[in-house]
PDB file of N, CA and C in Angstrom:
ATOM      1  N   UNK A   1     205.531  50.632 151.931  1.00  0.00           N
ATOM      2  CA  UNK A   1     206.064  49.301 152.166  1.00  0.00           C
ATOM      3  C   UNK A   1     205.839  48.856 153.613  1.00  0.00           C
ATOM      4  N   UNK A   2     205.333  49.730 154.745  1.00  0.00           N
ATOM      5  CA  UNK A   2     205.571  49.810 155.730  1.00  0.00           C
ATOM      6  C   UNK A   2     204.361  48.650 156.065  1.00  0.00           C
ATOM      7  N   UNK A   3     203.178  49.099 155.372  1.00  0.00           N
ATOM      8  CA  UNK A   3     202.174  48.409 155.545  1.00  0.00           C
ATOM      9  C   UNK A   3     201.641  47.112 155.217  1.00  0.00           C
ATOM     10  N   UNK A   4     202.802  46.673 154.118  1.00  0.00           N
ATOM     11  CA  UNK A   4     202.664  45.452 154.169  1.00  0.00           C
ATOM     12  C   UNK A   4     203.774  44.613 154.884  1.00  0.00           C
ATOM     13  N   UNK A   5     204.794  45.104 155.522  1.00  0.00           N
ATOM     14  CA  UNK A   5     205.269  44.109 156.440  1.00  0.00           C
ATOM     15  C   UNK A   5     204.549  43.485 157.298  1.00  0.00           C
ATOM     16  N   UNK A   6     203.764  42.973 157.904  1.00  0.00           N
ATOM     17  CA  UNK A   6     203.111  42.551 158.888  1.00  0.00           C
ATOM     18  C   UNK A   6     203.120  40.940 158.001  1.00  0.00           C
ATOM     19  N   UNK A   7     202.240  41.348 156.656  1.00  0.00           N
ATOM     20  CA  UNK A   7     201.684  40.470 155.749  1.00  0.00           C
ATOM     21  C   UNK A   7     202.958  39.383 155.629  1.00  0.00           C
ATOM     22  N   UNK A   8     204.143  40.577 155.187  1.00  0.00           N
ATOM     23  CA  UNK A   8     205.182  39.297 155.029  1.00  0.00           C
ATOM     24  C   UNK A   8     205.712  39.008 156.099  1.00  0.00           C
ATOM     25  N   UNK A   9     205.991  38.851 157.841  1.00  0.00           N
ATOM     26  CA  UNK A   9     206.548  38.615 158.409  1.00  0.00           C
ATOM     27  C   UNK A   9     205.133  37.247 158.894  1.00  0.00           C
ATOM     28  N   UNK A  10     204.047  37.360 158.283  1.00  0.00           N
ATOM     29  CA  UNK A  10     203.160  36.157 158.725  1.00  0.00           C
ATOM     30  C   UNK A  10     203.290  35.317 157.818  1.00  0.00           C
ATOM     31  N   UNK A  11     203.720  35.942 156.421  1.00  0.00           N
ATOM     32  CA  UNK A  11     203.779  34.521 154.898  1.00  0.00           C
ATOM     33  C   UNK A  11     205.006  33.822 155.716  1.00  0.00           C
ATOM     34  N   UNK A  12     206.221  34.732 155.891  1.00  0.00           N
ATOM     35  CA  UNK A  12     207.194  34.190 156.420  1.00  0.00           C
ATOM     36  C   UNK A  12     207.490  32.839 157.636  1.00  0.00           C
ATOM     37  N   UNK A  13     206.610  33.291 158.716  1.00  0.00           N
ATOM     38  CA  UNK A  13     206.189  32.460 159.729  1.00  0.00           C
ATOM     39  C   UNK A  13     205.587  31.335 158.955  1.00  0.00           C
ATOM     40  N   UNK A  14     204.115  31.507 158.082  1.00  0.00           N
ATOM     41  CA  UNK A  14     203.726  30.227 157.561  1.00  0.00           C
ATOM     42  C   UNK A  14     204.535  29.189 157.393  1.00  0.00           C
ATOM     43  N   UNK A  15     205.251  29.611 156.162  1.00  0.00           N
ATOM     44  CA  UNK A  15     205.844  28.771 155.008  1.00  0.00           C
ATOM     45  C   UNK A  15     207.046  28.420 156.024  1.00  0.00           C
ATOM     46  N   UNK A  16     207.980  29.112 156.905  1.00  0.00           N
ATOM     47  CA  UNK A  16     208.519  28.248 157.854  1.00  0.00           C
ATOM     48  C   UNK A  16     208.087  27.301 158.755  1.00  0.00           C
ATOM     49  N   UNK A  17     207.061  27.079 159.334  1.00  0.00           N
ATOM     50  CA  UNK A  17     206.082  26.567 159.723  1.00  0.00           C
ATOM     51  C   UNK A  17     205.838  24.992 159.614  1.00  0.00           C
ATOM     52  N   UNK A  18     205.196  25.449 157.639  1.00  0.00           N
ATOM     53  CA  UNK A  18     204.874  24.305 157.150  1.00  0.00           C
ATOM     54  C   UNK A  18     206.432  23.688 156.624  1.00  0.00           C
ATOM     55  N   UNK A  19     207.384  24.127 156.291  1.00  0.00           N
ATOM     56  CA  UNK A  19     208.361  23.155 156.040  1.00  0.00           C
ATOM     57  C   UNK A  19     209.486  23.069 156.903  1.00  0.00           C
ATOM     58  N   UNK A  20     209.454  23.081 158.440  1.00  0.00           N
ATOM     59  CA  UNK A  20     209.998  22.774 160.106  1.00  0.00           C
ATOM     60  C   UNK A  20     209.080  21.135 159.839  1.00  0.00           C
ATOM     61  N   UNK A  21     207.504  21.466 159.744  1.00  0.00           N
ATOM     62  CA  UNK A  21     206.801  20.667 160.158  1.00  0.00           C
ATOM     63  C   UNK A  21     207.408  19.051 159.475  1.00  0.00           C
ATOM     64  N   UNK A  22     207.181  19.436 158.014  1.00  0.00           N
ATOM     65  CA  UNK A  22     207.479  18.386 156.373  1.00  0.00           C
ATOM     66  C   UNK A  22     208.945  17.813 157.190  1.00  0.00           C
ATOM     67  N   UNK A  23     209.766  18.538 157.207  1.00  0.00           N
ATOM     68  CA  UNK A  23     211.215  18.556 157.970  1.00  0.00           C
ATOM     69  C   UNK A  23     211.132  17.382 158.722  1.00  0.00           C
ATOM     70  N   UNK A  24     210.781  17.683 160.049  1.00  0.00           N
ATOM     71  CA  UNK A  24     210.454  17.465 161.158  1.00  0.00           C
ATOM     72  C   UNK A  24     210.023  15.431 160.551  1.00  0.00           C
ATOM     73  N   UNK A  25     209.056  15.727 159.983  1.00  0.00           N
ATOM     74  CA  UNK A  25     208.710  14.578 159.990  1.00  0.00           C
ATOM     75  C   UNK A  25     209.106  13.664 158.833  1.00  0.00           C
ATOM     76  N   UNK A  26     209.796  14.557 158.183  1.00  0.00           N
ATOM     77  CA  UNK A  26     210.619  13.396 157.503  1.00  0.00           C
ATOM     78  C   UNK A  26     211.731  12.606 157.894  1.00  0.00           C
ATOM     79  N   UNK A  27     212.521  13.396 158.660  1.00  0.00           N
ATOM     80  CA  UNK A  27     213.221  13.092 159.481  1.00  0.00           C
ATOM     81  C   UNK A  27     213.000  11.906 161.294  1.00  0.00           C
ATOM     82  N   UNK A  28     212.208  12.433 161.631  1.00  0.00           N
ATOM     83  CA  UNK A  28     211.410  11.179 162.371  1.00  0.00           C
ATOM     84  C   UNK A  28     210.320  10.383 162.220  1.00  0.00           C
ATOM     85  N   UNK A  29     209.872  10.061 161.280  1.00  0.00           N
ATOM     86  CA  UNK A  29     208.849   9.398 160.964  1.00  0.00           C
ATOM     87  C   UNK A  29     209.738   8.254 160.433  1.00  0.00           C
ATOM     88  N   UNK A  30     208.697   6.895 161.298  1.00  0.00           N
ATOM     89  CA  UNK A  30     209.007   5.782 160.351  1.00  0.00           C
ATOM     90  C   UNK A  30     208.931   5.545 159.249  1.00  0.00           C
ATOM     91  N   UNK A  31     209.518   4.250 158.568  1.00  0.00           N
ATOM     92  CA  UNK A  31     208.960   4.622 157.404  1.00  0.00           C
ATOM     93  C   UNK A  31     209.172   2.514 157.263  1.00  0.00           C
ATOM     94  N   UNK A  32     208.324   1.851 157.251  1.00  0.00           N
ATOM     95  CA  UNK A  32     208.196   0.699 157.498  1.00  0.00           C
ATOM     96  C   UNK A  32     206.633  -0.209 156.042  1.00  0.00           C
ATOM     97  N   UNK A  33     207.311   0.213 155.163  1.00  0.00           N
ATOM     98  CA  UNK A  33     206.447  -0.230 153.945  1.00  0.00           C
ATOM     99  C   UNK A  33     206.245  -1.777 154.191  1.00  0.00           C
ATOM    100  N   UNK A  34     204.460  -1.996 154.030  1.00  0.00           N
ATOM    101  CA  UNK A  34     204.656  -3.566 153.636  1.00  0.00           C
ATOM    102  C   UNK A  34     203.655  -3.692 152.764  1.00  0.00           C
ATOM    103  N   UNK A  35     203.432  -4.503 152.356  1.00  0.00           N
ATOM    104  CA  UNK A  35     201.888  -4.884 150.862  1.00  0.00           C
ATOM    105  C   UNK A  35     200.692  -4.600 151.278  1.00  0.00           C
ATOM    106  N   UNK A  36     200.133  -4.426 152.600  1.00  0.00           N
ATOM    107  CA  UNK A  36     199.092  -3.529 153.080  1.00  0.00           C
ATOM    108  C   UNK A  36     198.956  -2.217 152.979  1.00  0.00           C
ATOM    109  N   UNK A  37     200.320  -1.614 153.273  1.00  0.00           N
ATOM    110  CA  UNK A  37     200.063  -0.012 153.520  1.00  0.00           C
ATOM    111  C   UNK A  37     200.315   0.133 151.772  1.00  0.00           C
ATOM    112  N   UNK A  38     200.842  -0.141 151.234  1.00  0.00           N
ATOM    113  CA  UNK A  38     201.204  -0.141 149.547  1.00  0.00           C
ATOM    114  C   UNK A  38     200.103   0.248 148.913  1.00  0.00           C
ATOM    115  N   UNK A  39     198.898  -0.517 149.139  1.00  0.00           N
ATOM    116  CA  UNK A  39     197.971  -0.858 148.351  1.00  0.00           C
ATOM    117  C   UNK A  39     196.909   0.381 148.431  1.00  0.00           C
ATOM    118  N   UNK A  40     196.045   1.132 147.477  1.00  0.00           N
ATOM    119  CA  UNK A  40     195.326   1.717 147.540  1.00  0.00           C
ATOM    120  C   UNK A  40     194.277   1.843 147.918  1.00  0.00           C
ATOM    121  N   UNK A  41     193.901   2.119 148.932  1.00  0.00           N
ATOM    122  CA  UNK A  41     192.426   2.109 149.832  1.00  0.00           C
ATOM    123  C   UNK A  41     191.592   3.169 149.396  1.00  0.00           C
ATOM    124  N   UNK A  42     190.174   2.443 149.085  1.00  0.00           N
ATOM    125  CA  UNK A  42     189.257   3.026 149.128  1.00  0.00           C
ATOM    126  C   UNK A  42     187.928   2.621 149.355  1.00  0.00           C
ATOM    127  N   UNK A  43     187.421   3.318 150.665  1.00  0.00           N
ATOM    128  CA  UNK A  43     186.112   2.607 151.522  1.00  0.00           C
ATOM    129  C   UNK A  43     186.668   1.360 151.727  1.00  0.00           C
ATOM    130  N   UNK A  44     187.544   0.760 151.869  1.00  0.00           N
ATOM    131  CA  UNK A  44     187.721  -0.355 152.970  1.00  0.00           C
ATOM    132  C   UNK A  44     187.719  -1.916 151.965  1.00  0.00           C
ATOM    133  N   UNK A  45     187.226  -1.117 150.760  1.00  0.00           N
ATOM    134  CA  UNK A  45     187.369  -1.921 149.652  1.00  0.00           C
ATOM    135  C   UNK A  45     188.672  -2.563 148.824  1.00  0.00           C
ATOM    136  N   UNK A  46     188.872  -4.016 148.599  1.00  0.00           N
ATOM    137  CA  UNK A  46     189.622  -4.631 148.048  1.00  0.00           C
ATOM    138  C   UNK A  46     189.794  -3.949 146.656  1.00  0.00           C
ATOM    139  N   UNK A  47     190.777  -3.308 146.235  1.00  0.00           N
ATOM    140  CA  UNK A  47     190.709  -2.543 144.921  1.00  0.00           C
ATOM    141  C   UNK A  47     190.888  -3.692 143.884  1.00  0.00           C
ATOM    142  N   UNK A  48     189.737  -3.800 143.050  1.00  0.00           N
ATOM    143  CA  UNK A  48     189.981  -4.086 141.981  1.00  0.00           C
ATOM    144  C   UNK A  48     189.528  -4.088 140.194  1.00  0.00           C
ATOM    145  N   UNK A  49     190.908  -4.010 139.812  1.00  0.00           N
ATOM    146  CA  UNK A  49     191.061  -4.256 138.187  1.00  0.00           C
ATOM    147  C   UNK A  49     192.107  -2.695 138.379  1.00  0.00           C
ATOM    148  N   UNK A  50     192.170  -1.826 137.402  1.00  0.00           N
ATOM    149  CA  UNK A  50     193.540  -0.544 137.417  1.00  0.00           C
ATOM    150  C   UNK A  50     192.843   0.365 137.724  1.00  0.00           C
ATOM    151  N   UNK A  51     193.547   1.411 138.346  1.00  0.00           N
ATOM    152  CA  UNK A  51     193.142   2.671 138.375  1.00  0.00           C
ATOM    153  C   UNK A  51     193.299   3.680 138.082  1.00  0.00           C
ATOM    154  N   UNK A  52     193.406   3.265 136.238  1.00  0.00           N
ATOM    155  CA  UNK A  52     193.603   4.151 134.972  1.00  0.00           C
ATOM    156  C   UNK A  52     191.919   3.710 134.546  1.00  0.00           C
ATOM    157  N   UNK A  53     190.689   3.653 135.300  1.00  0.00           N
ATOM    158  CA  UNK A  53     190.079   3.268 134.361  1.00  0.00           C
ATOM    159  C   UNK A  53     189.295   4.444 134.019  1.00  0.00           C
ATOM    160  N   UNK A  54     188.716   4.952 132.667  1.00  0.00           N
ATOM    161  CA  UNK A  54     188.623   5.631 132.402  1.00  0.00           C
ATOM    162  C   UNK A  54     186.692   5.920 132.582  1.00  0.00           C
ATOM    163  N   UNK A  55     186.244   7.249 133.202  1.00  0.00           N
ATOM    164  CA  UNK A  55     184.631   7.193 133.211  1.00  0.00           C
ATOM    165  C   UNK A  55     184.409   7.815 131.935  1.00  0.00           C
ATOM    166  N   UNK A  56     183.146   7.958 131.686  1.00  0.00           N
ATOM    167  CA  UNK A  56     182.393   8.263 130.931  1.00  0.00           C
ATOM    168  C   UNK A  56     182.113  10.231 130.783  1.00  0.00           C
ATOM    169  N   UNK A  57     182.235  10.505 129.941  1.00  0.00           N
ATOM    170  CA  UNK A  57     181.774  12.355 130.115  1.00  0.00           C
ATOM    171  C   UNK A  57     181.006  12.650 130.398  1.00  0.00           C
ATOM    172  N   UNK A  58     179.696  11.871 130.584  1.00  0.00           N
ATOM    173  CA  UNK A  58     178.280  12.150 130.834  1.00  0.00           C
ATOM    174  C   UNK A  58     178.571  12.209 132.735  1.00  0.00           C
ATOM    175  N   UNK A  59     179.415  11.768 133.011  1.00  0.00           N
ATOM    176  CA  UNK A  59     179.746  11.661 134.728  1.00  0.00           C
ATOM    177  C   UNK A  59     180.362  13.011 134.887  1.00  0.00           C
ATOM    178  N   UNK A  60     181.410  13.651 133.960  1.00  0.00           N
ATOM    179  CA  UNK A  60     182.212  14.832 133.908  1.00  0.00           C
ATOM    180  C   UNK A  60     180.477  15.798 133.890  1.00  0.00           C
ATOM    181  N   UNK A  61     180.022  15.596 133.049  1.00  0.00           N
ATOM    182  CA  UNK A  61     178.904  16.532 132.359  1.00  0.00           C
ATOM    183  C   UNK A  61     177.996  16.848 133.767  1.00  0.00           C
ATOM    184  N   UNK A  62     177.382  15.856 133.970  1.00  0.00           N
ATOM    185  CA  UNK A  62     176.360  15.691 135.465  1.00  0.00           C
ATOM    186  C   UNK A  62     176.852  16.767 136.349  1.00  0.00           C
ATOM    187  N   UNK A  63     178.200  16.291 136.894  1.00  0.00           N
ATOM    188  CA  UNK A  63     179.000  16.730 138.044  1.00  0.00           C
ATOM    189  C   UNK A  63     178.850  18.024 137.960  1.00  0.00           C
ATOM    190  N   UNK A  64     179.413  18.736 136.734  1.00  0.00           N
ATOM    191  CA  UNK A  64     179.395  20.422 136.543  1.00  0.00           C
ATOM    192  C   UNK A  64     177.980  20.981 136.528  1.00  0.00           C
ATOM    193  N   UNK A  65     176.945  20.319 135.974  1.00  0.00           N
ATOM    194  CA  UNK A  65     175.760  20.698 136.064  1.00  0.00           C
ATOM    195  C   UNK A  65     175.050  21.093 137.004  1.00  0.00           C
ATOM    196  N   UNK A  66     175.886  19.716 138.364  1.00  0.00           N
ATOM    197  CA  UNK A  66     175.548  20.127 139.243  1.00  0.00           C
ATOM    198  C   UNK A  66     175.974  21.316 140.537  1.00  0.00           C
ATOM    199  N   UNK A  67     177.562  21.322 140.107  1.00  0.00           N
ATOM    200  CA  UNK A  67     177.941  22.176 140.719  1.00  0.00           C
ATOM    201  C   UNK A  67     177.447  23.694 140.276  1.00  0.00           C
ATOM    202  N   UNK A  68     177.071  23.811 138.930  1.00  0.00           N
ATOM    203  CA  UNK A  68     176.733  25.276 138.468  1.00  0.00           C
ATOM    204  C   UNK A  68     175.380  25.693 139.000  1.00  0.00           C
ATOM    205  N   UNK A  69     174.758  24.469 139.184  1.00  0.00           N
ATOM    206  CA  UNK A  69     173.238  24.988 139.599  1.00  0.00           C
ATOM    207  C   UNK A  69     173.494  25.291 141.316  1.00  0.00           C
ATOM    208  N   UNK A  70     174.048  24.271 142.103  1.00  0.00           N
ATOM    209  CA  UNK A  70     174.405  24.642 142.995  1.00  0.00           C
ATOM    210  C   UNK A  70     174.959  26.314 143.848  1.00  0.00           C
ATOM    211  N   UNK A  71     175.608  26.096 143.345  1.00  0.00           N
ATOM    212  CA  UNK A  71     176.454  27.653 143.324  1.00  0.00           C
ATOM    213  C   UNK A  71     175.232  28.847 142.775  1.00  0.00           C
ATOM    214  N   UNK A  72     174.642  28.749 141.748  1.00  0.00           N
ATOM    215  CA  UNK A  72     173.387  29.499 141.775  1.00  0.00           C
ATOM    216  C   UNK A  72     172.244  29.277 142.565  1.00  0.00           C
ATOM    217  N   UNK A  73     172.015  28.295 143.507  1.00  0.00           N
ATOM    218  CA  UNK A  73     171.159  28.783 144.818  1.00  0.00           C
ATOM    219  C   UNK A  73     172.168  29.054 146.091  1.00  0.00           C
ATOM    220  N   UNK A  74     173.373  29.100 145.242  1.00  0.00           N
ATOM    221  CA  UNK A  74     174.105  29.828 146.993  1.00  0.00           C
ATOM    222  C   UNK A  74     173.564  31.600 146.512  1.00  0.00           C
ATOM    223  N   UNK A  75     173.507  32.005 145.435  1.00  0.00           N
ATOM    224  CA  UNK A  75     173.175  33.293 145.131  1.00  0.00           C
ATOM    225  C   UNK A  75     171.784  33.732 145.868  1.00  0.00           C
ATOM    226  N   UNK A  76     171.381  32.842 146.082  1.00  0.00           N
ATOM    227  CA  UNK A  76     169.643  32.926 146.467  1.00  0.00           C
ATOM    228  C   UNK A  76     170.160  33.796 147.970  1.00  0.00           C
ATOM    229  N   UNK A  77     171.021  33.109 148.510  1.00  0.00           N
ATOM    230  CA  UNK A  77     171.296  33.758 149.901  1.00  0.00           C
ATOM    231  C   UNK A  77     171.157  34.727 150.639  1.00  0.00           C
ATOM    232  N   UNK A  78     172.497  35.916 149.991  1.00  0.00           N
ATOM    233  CA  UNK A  78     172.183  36.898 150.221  1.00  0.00           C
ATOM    234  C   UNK A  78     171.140  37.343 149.703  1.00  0.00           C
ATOM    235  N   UNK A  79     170.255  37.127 148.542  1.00  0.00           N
ATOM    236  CA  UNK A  79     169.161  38.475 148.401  1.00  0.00           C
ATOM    237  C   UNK A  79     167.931  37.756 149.399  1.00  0.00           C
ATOM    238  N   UNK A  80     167.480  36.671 150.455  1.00  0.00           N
ATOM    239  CA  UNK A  80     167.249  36.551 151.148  1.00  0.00           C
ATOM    240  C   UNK A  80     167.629  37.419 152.346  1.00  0.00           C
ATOM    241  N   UNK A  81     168.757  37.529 152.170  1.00  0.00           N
ATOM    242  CA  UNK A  81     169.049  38.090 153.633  1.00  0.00           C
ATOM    243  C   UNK A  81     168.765  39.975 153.827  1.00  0.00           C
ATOM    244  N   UNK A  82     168.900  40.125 152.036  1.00  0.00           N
ATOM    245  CA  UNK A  82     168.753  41.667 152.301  1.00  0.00           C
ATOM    246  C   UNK A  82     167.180  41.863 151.057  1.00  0.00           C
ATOM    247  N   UNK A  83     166.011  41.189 151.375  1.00  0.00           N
ATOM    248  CA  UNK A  83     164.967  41.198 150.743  1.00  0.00           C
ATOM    249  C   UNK A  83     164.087  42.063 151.419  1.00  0.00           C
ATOM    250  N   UNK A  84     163.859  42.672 152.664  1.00  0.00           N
ATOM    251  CA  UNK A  84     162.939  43.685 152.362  1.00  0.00           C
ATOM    252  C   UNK A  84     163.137  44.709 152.231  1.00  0.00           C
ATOM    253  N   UNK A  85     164.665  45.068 152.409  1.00  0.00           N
ATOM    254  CA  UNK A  85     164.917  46.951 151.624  1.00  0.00           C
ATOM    255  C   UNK A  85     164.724  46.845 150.162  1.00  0.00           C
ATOM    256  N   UNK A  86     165.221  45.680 149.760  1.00  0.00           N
ATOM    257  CA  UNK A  86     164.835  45.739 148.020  1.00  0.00           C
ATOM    258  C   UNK A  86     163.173  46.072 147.462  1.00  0.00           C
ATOM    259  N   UNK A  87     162.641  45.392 148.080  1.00  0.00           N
ATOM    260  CA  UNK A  87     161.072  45.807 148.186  1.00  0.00           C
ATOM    261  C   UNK A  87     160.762  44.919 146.995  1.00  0.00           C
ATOM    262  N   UNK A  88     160.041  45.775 146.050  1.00  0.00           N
ATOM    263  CA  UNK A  88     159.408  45.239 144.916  1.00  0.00           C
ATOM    264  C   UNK A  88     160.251  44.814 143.853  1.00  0.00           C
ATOM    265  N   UNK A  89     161.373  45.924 144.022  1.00  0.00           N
ATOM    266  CA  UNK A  89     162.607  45.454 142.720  1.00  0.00           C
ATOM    267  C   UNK A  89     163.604  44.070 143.233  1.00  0.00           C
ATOM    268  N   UNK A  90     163.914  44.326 144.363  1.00  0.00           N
ATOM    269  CA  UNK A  90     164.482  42.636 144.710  1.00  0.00           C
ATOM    270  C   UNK A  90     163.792  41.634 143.926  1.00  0.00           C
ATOM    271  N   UNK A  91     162.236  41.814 144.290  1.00  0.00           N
ATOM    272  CA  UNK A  91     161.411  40.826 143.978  1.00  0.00           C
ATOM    273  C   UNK A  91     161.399  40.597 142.523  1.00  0.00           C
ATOM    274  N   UNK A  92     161.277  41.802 141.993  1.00  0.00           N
ATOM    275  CA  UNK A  92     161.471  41.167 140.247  1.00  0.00           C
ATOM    276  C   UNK A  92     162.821  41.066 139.657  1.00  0.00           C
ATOM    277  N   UNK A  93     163.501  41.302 140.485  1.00  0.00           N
ATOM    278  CA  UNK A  93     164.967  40.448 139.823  1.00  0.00           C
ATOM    279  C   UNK A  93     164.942  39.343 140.528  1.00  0.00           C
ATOM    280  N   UNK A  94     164.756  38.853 141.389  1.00  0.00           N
ATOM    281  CA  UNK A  94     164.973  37.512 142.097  1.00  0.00           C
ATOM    282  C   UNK A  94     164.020  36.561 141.042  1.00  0.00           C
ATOM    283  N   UNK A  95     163.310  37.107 140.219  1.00  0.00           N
ATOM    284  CA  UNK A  95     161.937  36.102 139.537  1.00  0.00           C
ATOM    285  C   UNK A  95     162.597  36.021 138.051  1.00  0.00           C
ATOM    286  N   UNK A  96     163.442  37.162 137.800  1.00  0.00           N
ATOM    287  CA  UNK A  96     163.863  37.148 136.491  1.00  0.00           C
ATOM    288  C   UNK A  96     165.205  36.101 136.670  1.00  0.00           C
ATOM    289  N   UNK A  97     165.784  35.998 137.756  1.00  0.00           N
ATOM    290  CA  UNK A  97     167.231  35.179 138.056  1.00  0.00           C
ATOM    291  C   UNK A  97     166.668  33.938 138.205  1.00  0.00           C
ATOM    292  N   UNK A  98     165.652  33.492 138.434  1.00  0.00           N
ATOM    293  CA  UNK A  98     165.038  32.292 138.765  1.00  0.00           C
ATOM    294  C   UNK A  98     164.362  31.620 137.615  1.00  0.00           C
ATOM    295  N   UNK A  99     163.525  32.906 136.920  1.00  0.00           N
ATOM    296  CA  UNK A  99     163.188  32.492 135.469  1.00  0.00           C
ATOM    297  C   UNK A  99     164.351  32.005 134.495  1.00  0.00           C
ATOM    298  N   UNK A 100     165.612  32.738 134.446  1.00  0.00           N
ATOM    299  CA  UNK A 100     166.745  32.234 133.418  1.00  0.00           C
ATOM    300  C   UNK A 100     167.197  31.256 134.367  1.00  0.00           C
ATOM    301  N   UNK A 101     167.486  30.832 135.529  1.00  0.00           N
ATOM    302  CA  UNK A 101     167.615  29.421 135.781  1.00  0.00           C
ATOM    303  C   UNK A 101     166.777  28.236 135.499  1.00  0.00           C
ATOM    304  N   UNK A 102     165.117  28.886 135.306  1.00  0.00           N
ATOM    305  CA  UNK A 102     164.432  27.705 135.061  1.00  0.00           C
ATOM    306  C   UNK A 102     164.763  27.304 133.300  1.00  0.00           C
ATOM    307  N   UNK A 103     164.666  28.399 132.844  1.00  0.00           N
ATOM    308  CA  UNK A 103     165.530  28.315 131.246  1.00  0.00           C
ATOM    309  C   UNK A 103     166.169  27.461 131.137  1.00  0.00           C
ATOM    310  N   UNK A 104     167.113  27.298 131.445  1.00  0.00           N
ATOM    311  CA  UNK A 104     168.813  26.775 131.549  1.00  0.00           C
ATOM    312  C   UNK A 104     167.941  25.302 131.908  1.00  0.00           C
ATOM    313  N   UNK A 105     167.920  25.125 132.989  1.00  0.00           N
ATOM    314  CA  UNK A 105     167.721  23.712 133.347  1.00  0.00           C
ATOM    315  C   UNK A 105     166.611  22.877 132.415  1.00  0.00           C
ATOM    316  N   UNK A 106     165.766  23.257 131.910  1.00  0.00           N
ATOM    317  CA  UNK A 106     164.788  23.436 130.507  1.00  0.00           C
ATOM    318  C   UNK A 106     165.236  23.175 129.246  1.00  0.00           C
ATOM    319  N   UNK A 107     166.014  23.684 129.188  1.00  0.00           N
ATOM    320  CA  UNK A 107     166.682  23.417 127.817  1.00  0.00           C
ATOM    321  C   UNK A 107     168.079  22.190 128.169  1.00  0.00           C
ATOM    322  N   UNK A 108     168.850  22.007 129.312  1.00  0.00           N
ATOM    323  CA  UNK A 108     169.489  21.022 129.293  1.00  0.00           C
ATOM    324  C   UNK A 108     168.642  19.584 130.025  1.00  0.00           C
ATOM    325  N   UNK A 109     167.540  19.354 130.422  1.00  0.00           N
ATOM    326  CA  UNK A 109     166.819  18.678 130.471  1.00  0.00           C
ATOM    327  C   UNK A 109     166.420  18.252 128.649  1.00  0.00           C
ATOM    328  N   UNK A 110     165.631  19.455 128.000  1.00  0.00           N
ATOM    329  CA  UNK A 110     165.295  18.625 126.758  1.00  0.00           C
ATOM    330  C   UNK A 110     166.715  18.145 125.871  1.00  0.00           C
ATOM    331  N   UNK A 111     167.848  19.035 126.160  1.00  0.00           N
ATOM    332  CA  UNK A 111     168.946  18.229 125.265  1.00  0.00           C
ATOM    333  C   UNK A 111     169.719  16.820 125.795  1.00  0.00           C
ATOM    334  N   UNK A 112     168.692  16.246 127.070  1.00  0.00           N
ATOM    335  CA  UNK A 112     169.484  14.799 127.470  1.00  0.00           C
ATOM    336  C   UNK A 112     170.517  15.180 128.240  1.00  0.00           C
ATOM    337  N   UNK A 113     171.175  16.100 128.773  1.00  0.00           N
ATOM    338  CA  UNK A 113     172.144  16.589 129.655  1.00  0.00           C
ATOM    339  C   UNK A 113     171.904  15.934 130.829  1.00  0.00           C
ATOM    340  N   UNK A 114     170.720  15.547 130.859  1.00  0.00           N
ATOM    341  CA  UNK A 114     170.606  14.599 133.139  1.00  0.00           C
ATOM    342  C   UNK A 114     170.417  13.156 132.763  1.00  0.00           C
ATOM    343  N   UNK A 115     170.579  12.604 131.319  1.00  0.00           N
ATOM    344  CA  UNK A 115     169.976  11.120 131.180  1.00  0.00           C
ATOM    345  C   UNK A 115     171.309  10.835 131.363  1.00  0.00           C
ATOM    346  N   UNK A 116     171.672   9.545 132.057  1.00  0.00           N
ATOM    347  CA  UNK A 116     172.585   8.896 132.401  1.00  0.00           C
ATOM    348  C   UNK A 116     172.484   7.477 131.382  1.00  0.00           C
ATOM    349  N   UNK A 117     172.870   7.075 130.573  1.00  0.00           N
ATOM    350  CA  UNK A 117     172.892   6.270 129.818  1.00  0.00           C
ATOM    351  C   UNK A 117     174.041   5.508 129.548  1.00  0.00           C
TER     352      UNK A 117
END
């Protein structure tokens, strides 16, 4: 148990920390509402019509597509960084990880997955 005191005497500090701070400023902070600050800003833009409006899944769909491919060239990284002790076998797994990515993007290309319509 000994060894994790440290851990909790820093969660401890945090979380006092952050709610001194919340505290703190709830307590002195103005609070002076008028139909400007009310209103929802975004880019500087006059909001309008609701902002229940609902997008499309093909926007949901895109987004993840892109984040998944993404995140698979953060993988590229490290075996860059540790590519010449791997030698020849780095090299043919890096071609086989690249080949099933070209797969993937291949087959959601022919199923209409990037047409925005």
């Amino acid at each position: 148990m000994n060894n994790y005191l440290p851990i909790l005497i820093l969660f401890i500090i945090a979380v006092g920390f952050a709610v001194t701070n919340v505290g703190i400023s709830a307590i002195l902070g103005s609070r002076k509402p008028t139909p400007e600050k009310l209103t929802p800003y975004e880019c500087g833009i006059e909001p309008v019509g609701s902002a229940r409006e609902r997008f499309s899944v093909k926007f949901y769909l895109i987004a993840m597509l892109f984040v998944i491919f993404d995140i698979e060239v953060v993988f590229l990284y490290p075996w860059a960084v540790v590519f010449k002790p791997l030698k020849l076998f780095g090299f043919i797994e890096i071609l086989i990880f690249v080949g099933i990515l070209l797969v993937c993007y291949l087959y959601i290309w022919k199923r209409g997955g990037l047409e925005w319509d």
